[in-house]
N, C-alpha and C. Protein backbone atom coordinates (compact mmCIF):
# COMPACT_ATOMS: atom_id res chain seq x y z
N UNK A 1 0.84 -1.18 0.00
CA UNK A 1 0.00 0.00 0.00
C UNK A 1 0.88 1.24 0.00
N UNK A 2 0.37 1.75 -0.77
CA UNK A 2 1.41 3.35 -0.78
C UNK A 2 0.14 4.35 -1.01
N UNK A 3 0.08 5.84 0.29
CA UNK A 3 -0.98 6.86 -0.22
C UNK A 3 -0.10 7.88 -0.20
N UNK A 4 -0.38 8.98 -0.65
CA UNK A 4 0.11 9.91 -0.67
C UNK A 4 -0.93 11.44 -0.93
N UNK A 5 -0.53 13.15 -0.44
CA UNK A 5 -0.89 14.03 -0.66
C UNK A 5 0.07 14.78 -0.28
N UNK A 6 -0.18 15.88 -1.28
CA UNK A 6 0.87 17.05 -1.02
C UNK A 6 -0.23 18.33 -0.61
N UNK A 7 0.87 19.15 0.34
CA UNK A 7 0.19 19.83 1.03
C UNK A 7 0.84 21.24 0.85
N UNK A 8 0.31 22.14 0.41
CA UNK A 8 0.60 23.77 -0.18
C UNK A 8 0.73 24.04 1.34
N UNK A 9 2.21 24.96 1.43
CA UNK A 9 2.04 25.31 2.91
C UNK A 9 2.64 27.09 2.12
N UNK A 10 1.55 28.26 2.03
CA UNK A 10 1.81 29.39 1.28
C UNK A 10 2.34 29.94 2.10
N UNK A 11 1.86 29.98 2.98
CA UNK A 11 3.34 31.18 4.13
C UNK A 11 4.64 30.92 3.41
N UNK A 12 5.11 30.09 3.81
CA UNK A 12 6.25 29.78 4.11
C UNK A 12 7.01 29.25 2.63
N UNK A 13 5.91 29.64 0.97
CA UNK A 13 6.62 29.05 -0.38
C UNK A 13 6.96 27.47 -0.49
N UNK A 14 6.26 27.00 -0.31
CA UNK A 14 6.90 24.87 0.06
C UNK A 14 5.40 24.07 0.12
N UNK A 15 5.92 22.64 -0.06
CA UNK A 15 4.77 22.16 0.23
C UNK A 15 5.76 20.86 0.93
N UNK A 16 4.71 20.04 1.36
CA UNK A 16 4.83 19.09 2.15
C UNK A 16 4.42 17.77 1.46
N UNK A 17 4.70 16.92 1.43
CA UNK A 17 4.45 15.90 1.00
C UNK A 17 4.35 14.48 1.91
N UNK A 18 3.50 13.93 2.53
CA UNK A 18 2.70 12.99 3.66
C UNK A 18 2.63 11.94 2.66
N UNK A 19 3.85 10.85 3.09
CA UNK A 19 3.86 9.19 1.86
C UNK A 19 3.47 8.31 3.19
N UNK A 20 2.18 7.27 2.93
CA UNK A 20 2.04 6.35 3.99
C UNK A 20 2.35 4.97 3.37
N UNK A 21 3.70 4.59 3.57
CA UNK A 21 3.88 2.99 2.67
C UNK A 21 4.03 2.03 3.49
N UNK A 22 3.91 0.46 2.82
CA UNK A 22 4.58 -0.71 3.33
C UNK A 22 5.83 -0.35 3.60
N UNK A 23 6.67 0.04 2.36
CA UNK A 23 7.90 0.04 2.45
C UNK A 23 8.81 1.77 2.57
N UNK A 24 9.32 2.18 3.43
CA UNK A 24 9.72 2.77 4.16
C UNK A 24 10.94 2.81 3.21
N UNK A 25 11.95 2.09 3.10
CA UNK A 25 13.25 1.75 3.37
C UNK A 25 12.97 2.16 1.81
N UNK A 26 12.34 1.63 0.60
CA UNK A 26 12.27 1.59 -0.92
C UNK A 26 11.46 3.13 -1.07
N UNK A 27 11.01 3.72 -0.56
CA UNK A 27 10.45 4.87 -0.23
C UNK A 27 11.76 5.78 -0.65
N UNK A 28 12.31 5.53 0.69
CA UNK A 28 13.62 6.69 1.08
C UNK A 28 14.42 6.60 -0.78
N UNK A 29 14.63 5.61 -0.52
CA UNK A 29 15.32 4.94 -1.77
C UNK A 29 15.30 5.84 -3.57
N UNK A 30 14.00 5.38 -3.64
CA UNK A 30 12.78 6.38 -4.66
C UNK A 30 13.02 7.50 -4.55
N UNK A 31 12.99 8.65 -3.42
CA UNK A 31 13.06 9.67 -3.29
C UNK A 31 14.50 10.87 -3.87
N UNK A 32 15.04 9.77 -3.12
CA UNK A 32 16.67 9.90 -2.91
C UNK A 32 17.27 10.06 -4.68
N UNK A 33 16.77 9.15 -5.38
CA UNK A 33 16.66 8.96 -7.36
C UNK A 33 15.79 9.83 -7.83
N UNK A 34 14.91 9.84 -7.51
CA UNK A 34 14.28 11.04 -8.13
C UNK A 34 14.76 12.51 -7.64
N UNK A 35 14.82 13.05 -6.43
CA UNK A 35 16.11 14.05 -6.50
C UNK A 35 17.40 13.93 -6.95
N UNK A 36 17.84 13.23 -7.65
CA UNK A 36 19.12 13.40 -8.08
C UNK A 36 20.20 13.01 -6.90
N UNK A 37 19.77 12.76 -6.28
CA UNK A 37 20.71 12.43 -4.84
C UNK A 37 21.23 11.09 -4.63
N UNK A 38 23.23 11.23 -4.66
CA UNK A 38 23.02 9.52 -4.02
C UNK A 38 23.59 9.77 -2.32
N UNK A 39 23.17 8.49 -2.22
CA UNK A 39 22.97 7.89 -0.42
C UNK A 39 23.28 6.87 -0.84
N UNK A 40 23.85 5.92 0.46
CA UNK A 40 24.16 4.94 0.84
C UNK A 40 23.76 4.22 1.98
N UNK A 41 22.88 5.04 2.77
CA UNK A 41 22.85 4.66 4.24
C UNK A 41 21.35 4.77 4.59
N UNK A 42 20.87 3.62 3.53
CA UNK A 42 19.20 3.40 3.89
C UNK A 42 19.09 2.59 5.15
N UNK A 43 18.24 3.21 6.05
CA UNK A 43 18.03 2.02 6.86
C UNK A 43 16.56 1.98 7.06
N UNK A 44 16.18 1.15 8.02
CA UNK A 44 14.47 0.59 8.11
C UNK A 44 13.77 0.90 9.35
N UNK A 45 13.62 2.14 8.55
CA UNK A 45 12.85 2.73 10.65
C UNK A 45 11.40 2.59 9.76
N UNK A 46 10.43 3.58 11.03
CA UNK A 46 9.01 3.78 10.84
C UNK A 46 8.84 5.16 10.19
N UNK A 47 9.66 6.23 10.04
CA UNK A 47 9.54 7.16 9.27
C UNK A 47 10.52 7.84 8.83
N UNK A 48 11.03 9.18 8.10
CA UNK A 48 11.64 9.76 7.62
C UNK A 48 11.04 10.80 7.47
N UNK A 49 11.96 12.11 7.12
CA UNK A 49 11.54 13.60 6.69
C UNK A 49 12.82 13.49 5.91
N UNK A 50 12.51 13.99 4.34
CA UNK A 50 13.57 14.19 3.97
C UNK A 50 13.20 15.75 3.33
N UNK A 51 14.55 16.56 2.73
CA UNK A 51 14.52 17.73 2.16
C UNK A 51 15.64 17.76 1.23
N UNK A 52 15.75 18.24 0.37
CA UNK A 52 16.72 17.92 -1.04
C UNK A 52 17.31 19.41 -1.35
N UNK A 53 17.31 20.16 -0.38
CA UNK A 53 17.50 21.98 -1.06
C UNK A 53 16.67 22.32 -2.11
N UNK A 54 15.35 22.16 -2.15
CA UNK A 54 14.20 22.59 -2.74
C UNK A 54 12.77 23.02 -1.80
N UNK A 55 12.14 23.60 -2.41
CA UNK A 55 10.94 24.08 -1.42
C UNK A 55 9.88 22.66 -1.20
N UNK A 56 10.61 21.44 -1.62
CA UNK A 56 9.40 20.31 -1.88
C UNK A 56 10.04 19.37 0.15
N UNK A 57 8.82 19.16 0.91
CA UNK A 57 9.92 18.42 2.25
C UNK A 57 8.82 17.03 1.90
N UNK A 58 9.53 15.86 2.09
CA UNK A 58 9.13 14.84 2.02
C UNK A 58 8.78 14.49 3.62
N UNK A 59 7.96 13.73 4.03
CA UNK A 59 7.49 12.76 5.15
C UNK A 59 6.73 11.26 4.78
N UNK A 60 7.66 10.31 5.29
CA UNK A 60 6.99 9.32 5.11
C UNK A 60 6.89 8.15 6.73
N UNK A 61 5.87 7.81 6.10
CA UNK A 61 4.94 6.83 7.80
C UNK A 61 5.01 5.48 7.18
N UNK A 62 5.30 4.55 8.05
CA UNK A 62 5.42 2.92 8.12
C UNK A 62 3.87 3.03 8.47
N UNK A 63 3.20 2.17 7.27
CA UNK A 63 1.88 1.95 7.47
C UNK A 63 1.44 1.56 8.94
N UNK A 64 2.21 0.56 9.09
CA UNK A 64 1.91 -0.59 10.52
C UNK A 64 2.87 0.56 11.61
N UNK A 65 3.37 1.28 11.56
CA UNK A 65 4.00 2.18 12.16
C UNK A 65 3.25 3.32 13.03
N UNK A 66 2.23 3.73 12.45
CA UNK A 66 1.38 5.47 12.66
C UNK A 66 1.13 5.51 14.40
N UNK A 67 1.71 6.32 14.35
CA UNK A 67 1.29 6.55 16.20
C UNK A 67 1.61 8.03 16.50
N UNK A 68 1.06 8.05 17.26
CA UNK A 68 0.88 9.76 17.43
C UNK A 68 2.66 10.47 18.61
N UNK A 69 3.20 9.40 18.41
CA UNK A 69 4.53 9.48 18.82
C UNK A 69 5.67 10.13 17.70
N UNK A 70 5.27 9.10 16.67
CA UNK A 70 5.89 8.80 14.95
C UNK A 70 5.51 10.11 14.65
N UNK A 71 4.05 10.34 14.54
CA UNK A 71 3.73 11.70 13.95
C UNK A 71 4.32 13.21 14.48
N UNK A 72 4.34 12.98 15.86
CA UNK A 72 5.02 13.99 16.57
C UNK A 72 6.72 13.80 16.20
N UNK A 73 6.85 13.19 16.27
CA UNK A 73 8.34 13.31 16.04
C UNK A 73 9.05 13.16 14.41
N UNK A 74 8.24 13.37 13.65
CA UNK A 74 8.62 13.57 12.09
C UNK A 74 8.17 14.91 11.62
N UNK A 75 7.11 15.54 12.36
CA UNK A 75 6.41 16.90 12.54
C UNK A 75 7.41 17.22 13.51
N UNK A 76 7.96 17.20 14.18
CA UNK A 76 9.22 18.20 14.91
C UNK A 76 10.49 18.68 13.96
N UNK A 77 10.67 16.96 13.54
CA UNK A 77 12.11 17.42 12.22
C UNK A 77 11.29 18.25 11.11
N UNK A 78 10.43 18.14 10.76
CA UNK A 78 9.71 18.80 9.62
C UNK A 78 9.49 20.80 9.95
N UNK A 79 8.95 20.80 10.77
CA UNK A 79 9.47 22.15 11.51
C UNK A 79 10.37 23.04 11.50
N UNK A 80 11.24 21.81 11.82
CA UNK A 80 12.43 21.84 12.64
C UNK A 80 13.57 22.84 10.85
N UNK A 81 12.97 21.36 10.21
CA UNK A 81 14.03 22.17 8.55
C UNK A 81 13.08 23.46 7.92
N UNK A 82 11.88 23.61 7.81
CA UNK A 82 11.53 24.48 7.21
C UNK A 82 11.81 25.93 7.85
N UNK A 83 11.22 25.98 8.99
CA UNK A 83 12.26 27.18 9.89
C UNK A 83 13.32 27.84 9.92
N UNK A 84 14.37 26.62 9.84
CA UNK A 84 16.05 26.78 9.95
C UNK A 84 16.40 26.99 8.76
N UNK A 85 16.00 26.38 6.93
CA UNK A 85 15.84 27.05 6.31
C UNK A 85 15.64 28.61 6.10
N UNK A 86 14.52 28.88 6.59
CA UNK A 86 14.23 30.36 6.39
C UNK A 86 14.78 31.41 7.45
N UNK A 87 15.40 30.78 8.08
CA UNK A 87 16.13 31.19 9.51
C UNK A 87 14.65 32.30 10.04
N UNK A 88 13.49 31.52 10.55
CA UNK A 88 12.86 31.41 11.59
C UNK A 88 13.03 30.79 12.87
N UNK A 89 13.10 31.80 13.79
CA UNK A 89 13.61 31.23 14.75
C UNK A 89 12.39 31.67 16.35
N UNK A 90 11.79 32.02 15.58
CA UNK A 90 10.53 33.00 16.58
C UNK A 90 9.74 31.86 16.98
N UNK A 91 9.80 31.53 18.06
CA UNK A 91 8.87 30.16 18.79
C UNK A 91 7.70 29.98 18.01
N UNK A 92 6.43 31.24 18.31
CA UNK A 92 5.27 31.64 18.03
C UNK A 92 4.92 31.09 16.77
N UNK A 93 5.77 31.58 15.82
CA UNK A 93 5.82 31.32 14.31
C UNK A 93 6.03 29.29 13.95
N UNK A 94 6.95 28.62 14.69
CA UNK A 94 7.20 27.32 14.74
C UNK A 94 6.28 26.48 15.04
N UNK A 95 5.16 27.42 16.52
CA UNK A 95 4.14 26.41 17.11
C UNK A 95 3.54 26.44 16.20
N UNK A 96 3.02 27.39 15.71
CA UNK A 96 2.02 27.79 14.44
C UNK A 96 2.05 26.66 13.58
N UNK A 97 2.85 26.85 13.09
CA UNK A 97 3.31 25.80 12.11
C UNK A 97 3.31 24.41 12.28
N UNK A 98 3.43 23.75 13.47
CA UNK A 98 3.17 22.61 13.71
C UNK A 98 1.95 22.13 13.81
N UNK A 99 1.29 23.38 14.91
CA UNK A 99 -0.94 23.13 14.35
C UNK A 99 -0.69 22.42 13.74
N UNK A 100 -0.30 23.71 12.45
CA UNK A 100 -1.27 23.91 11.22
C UNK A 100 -0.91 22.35 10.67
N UNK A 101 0.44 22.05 10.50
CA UNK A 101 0.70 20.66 9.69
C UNK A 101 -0.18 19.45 10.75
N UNK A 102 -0.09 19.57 12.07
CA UNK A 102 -0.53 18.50 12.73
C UNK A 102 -2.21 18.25 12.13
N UNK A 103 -2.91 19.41 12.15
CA UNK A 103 -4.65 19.52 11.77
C UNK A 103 -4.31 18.56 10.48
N UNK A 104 -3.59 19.01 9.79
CA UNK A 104 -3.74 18.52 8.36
C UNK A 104 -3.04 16.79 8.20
N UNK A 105 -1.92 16.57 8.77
CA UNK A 105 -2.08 15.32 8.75
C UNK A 105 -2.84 14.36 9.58
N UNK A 106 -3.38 14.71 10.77
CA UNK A 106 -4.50 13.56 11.24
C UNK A 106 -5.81 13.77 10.10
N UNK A 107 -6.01 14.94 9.72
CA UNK A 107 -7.18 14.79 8.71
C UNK A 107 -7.04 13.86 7.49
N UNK A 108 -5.96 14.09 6.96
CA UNK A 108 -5.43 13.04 5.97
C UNK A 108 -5.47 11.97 6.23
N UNK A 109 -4.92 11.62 7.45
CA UNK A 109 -5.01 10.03 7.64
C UNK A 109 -6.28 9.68 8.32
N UNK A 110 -7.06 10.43 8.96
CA UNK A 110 -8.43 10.21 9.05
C UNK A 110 -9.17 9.69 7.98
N UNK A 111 -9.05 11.02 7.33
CA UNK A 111 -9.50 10.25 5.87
C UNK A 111 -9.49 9.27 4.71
N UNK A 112 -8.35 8.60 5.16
CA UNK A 112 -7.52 7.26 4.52
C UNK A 112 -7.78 6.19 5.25
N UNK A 113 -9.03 6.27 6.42
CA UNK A 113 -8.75 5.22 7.59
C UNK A 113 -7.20 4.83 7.73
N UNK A 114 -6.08 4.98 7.72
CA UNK A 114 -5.27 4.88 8.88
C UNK A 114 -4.96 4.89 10.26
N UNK A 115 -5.15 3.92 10.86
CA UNK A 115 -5.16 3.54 12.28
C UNK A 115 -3.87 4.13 12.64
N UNK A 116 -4.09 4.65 14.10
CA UNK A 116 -2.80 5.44 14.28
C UNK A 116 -2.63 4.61 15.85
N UNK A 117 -1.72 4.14 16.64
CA UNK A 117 -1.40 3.59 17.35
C UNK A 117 -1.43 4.29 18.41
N UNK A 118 -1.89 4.32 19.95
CA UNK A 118 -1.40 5.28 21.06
C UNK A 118 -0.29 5.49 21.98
N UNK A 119 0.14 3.90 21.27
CA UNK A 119 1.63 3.80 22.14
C UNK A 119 2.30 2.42 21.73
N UNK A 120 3.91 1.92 22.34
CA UNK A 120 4.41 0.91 22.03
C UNK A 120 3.50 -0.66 21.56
């Protein structure tokens, strides 16, 4: 299973891109070739944020993975680069920003029925 949506984030010129796959590891992989990028050092977690020096940020979720742990903590790195990018550094402006992406990916995966886990 692979879903996907991209998400216009206009403040800030970028969008976001939310991949929910089996495969994680062939994900990163894909990404990594289609930016023009080589890597060597795939490994097999439950998610990733990647960014390529373009306004496009990738996020991807281990189907059997989704937990509101995973989500929080791929939405922190995700933040975390678009900010430091733009050298935002104003708290206010960061929380904001996390809402706004958090509203939008439980809605997404709401809407995909994706079961999201509450803990280990």
């Amino acid at each position: 299973m692979r879903i996907s949506k991209v998400f216009n984030i206009d403040i800030y010129s970028c969008k976001v891109q939310l991949i929910v796959t089996d495969d994680v590891y062939n994900e990163e992989k894909t990404l990594y070739a289609k930016n023009g990028e080589d890597h060597e050092e795939y490994v097999a977690s439950d998610g990733i944020t990647l960014n390529f020096e373009n306004d496009i940020y990738y996020v991807v979720f281990s189907t059997n993975s989704v937990s509101h742990n995973l989500i929080a903590h791929e939405l922190y790195h995700l933040v975390c680069s678009i900010c430091d990018y733009r050298n935002i550094e104003e708290e206010e402006s960061r929380a904001w920003l996390c809402g706004y992406l958090t509203e939008m990916f439980y809605k997404f995966l709401d809407k995909k029925n994706i079961t999201i886990k509450h803990g280990f």
